[in-house]
PDB file of N, CA and C in Angstrom:
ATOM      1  N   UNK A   1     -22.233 -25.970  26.183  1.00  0.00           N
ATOM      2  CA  UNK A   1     -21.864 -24.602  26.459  1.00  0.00           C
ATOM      3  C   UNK A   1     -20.969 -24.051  25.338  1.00  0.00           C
ATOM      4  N   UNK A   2     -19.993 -24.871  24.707  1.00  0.00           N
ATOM      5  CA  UNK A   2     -19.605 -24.434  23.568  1.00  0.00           C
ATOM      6  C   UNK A   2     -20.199 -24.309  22.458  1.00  0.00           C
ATOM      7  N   UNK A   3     -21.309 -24.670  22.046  1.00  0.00           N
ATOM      8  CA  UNK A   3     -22.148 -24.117  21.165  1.00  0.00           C
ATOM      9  C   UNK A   3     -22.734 -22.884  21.049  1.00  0.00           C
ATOM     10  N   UNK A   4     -22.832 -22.866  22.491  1.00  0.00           N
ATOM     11  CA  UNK A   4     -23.613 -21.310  22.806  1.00  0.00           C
ATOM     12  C   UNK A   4     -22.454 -20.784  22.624  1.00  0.00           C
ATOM     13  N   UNK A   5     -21.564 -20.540  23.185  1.00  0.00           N
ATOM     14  CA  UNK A   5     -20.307 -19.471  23.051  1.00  0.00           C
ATOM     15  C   UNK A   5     -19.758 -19.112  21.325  1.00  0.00           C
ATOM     16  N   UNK A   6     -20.513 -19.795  20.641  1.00  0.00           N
ATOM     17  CA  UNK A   6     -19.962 -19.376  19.181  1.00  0.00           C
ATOM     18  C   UNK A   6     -21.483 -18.980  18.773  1.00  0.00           C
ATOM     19  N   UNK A   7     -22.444 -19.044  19.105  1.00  0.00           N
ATOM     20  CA  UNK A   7     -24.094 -17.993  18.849  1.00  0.00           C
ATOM     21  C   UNK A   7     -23.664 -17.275  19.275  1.00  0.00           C
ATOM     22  N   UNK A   8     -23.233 -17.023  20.213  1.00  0.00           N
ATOM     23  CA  UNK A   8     -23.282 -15.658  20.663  1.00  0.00           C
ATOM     24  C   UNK A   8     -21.740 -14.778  20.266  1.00  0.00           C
ATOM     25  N   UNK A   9     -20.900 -15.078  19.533  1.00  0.00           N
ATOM     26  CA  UNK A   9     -19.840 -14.314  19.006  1.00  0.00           C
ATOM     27  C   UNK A   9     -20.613 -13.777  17.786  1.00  0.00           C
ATOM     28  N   UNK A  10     -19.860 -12.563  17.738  1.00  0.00           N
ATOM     29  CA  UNK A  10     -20.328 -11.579  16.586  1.00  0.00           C
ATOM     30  C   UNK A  10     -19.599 -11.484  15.012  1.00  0.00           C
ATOM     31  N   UNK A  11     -19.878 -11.349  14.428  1.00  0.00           N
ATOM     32  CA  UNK A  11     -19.839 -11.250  12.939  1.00  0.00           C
ATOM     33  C   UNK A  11     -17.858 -10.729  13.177  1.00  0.00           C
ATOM     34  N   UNK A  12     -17.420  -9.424  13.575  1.00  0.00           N
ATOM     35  CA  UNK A  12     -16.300  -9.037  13.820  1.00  0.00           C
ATOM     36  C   UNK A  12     -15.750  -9.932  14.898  1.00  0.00           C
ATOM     37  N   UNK A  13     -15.806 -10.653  16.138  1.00  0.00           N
ATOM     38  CA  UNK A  13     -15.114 -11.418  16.575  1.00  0.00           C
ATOM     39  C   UNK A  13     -14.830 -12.822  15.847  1.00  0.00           C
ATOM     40  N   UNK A  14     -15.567 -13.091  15.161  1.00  0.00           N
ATOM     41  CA  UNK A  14     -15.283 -14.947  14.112  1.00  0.00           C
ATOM     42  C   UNK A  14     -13.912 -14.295  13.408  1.00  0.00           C
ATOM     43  N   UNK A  15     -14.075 -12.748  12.489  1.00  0.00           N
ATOM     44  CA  UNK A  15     -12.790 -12.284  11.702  1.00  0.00           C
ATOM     45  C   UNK A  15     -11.939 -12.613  12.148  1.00  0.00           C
ATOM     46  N   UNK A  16     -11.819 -11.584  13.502  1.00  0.00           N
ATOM     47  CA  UNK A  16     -10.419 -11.484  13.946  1.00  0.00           C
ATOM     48  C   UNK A  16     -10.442 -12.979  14.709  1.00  0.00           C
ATOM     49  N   UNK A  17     -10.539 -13.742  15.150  1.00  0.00           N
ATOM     50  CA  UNK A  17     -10.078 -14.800  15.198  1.00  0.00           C
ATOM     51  C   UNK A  17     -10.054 -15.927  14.492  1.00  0.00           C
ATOM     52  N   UNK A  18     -10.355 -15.504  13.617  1.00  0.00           N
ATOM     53  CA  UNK A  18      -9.701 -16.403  11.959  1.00  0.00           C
ATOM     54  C   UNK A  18      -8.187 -16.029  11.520  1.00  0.00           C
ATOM     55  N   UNK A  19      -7.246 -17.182  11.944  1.00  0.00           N
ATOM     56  CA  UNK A  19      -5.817 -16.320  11.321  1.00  0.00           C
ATOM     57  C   UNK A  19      -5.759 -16.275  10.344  1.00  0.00           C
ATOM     58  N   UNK A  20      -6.608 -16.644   9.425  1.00  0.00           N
ATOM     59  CA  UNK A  20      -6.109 -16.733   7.524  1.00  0.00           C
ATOM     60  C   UNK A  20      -6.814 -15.188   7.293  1.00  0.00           C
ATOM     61  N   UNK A  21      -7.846 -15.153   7.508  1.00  0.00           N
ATOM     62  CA  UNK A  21      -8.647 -14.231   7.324  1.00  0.00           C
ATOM     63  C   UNK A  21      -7.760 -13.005   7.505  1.00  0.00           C
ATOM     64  N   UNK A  22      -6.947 -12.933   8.872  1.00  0.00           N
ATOM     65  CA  UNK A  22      -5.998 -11.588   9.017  1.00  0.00           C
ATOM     66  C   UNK A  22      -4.959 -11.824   7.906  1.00  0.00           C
ATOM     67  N   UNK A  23      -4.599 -12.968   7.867  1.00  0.00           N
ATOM     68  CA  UNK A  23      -3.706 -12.824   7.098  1.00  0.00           C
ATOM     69  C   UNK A  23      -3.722 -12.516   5.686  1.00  0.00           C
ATOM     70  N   UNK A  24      -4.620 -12.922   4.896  1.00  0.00           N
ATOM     71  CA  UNK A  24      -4.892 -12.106   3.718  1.00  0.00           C
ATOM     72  C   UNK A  24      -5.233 -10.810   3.611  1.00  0.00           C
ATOM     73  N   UNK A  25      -5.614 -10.433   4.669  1.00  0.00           N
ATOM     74  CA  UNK A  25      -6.184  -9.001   4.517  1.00  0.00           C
ATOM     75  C   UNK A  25      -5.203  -7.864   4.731  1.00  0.00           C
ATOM     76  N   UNK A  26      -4.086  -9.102   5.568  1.00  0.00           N
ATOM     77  CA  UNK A  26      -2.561  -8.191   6.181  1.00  0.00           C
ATOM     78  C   UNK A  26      -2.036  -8.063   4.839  1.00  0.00           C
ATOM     79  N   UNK A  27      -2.006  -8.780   3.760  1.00  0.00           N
ATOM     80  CA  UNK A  27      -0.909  -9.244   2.808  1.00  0.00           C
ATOM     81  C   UNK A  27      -1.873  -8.104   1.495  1.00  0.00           C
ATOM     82  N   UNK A  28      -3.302  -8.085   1.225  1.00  0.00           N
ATOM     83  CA  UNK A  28      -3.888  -7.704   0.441  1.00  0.00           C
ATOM     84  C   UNK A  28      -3.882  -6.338   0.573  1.00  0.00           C
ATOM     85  N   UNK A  29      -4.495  -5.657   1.557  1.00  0.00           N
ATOM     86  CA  UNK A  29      -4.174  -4.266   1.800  1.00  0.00           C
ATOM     87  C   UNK A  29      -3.293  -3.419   1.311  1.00  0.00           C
ATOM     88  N   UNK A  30      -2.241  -3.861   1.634  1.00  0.00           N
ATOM     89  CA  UNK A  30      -0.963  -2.991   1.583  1.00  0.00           C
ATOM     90  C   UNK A  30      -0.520  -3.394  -0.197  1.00  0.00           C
ATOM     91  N   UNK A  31      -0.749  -4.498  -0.489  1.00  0.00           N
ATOM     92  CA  UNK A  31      -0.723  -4.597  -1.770  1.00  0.00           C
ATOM     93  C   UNK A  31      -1.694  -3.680  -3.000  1.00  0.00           C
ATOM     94  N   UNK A  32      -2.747  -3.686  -2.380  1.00  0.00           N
ATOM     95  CA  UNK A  32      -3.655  -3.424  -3.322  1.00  0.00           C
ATOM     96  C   UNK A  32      -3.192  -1.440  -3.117  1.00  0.00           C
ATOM     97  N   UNK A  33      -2.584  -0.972  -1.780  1.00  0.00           N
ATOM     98  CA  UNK A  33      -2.464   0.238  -1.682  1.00  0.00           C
ATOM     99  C   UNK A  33      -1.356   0.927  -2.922  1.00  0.00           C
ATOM    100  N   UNK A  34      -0.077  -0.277  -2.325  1.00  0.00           N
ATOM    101  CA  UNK A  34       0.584   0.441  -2.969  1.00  0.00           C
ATOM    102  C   UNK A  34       0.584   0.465  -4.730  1.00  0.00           C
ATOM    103  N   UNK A  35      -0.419  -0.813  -4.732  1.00  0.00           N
ATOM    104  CA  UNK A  35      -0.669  -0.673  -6.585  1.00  0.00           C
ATOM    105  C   UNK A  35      -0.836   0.208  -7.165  1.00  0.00           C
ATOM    106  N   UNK A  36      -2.526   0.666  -6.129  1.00  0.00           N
ATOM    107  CA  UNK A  36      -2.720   2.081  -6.102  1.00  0.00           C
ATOM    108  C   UNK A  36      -2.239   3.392  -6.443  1.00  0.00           C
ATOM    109  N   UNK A  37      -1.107   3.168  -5.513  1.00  0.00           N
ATOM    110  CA  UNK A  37      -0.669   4.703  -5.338  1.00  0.00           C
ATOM    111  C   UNK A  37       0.710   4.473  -6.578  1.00  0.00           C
ATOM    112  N   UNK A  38       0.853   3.230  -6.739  1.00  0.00           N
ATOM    113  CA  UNK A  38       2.205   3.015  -8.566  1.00  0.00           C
ATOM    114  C   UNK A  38       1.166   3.758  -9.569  1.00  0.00           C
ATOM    115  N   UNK A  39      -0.019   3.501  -9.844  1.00  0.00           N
ATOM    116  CA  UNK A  39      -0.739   3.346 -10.518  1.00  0.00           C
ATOM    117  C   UNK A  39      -1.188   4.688 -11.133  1.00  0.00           C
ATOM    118  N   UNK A  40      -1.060   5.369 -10.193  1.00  0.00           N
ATOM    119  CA  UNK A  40      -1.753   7.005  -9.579  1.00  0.00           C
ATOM    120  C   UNK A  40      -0.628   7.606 -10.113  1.00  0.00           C
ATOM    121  N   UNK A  41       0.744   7.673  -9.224  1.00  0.00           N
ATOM    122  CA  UNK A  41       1.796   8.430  -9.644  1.00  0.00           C
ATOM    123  C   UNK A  41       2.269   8.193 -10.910  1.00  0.00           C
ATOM    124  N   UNK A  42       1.941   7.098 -12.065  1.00  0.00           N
ATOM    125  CA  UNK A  42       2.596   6.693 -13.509  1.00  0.00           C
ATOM    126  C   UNK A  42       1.000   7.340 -14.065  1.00  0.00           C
ATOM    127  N   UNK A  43       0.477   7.432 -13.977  1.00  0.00           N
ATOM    128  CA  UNK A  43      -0.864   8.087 -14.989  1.00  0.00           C
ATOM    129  C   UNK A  43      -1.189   9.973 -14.666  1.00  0.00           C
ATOM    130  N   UNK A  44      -1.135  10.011 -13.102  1.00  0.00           N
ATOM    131  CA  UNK A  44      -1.532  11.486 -12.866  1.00  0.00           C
ATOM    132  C   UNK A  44      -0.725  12.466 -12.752  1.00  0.00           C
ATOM    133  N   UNK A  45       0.176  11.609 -11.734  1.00  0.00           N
ATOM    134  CA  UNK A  45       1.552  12.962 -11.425  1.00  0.00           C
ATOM    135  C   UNK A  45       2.371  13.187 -12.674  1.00  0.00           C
ATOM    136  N   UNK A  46       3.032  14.757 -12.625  1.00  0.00           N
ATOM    137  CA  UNK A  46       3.674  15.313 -13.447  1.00  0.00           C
ATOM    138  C   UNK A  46       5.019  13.994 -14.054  1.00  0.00           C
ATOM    139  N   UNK A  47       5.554  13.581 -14.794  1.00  0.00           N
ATOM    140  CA  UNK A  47       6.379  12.757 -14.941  1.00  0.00           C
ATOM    141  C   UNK A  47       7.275  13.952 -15.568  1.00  0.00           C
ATOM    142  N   UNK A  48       8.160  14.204 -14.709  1.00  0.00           N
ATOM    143  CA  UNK A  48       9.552  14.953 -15.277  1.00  0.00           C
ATOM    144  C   UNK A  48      10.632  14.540 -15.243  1.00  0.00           C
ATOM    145  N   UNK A  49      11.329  14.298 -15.492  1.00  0.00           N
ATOM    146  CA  UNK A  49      13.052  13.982 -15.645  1.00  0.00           C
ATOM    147  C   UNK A  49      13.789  15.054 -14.602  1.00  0.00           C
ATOM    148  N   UNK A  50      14.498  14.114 -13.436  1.00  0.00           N
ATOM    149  CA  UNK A  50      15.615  14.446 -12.581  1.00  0.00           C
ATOM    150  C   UNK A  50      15.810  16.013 -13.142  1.00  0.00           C
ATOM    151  N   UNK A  51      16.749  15.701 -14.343  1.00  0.00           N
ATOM    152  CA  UNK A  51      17.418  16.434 -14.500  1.00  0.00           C
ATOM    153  C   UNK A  51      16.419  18.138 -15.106  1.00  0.00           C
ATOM    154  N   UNK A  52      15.634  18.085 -15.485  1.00  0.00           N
ATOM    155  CA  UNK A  52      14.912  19.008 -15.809  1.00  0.00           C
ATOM    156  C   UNK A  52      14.367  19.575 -14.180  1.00  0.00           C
ATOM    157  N   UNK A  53      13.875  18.990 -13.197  1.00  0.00           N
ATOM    158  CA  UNK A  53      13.349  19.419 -11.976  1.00  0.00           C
ATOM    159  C   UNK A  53      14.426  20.141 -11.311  1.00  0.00           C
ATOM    160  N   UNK A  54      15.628  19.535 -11.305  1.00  0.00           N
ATOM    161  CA  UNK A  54      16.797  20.278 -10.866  1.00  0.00           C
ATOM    162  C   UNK A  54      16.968  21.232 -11.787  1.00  0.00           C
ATOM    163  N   UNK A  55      16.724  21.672 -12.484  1.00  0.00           N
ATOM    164  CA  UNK A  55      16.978  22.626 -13.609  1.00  0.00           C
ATOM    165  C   UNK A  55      15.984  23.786 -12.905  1.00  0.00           C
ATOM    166  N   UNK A  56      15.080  23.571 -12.688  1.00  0.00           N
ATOM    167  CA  UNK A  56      13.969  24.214 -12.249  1.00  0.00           C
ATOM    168  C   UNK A  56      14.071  25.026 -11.079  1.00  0.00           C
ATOM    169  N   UNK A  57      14.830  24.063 -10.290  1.00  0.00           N
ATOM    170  CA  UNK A  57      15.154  24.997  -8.955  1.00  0.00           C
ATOM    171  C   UNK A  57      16.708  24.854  -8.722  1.00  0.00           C
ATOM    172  N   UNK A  58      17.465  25.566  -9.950  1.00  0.00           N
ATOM    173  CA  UNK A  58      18.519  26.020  -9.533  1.00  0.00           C
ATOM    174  C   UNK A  58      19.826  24.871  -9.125  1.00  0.00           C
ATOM    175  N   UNK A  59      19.390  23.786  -9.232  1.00  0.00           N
ATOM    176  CA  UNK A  59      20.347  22.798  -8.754  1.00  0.00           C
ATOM    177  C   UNK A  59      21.102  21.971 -10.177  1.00  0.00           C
ATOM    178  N   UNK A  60      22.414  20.820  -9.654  1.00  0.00           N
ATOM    179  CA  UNK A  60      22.791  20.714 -10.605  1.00  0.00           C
ATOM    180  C   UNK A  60      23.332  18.839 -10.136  1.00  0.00           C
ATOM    181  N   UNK A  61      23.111  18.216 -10.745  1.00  0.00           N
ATOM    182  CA  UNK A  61      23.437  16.915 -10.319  1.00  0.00           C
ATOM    183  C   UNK A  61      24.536  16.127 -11.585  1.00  0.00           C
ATOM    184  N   UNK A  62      25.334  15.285 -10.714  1.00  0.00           N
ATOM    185  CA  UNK A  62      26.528  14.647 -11.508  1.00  0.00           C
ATOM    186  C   UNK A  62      26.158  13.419 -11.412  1.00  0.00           C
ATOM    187  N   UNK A  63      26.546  13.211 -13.076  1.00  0.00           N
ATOM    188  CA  UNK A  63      26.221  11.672 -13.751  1.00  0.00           C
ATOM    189  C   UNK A  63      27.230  10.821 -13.026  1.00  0.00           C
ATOM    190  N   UNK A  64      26.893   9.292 -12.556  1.00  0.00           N
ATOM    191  CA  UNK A  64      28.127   8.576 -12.128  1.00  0.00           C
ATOM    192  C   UNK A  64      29.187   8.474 -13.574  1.00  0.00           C
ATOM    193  N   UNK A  65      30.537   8.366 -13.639  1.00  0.00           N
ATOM    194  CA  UNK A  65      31.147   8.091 -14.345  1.00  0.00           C
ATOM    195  C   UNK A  65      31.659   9.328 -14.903  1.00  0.00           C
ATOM    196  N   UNK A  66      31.496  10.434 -14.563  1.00  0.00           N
ATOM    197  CA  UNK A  66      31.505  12.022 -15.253  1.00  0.00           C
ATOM    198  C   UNK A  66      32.102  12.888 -14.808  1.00  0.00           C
TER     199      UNK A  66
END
């Protein structure tokens, strides 16, 4: 009877009850996201300097030590 009970589990139930399987995918995900999104914001987004953005809208920020 335990033979049959693993024919008949499905492709998505073997996953999720594989703990390694979650677990890389827990650990990879979020890794590979936030590479992503480092990756994205250092190549696409505007790269401005603090101090110029505050310049921009009126604001004014103090250096430590100053």
């Amino acid at each position: 009877m335990d033979h049959e009970d693993k024919q008949k589990r499905t492709l998505g139930q073997r996953a999720f009850d594989n703990i390694w399987f979650l677990l890389i995918i827990g650990m990879a995900f979020p890794g590979i996201f936030y590479l992503g999104w480092g990756l994205l914001e250092i190549f696409v987004f505007n790269n401005t300097q603090l101090k110029d953005y505050l310049a921009q809208s009126n604001q004014q920020y103090l250096l430590p030590g100053k």
